[in-house]
Protein backbone atom coordinates (compact mmCIF):
# COMPACT_ATOMS: atom_id res chain seq x y z
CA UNK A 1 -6.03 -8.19 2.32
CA UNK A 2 -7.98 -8.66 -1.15
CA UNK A 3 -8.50 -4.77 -0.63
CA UNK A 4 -5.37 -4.11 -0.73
CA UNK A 5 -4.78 -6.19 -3.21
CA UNK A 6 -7.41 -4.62 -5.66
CA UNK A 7 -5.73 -1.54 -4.95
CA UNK A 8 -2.34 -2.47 -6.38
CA UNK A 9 -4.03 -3.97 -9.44
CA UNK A 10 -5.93 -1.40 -10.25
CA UNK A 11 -2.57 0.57 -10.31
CA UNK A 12 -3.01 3.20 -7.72
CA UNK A 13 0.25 2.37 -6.43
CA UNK A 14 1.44 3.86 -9.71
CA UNK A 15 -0.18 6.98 -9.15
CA UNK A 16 0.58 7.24 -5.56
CA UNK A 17 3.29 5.08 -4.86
CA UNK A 18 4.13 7.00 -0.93
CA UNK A 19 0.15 6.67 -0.39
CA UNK A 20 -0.25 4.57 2.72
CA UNK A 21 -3.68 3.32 0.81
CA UNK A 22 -2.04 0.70 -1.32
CA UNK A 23 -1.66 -0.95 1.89
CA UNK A 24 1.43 -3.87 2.07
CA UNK A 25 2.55 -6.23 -0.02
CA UNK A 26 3.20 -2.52 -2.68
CA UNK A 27 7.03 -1.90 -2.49
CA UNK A 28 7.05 1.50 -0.81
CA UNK A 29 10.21 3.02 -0.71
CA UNK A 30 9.97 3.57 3.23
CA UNK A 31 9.70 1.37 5.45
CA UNK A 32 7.38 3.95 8.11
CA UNK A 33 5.23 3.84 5.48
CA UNK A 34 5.19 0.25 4.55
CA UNK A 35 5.00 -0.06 8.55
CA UNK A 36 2.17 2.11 8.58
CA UNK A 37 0.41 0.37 5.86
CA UNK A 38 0.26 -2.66 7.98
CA UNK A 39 -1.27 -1.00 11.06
CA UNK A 40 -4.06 0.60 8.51
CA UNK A 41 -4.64 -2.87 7.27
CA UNK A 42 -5.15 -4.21 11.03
């Protein structure tokens, strides 16, 4: 997960915060999407 991880640092959760790209561990504010973020990451 250090992608994901990179992602969130680099602040693109900022700029996107319903993008599925941030991947988990971002507070999304649904839970489909923070569902979906897993499955991505798999």
């Amino acid at each position: 997960m250090s992608t994901a991880d990179s992602i969130s640092s680099s602040g693109d959760r900022s700029d996107r915060p319903t993008s599925v790209l941030v991947g988990p561990g971002t507070c999304l504010p649904s839970p489909e999407i923070d569902n979906a973020a897993l499955v991505a990451q798999l």
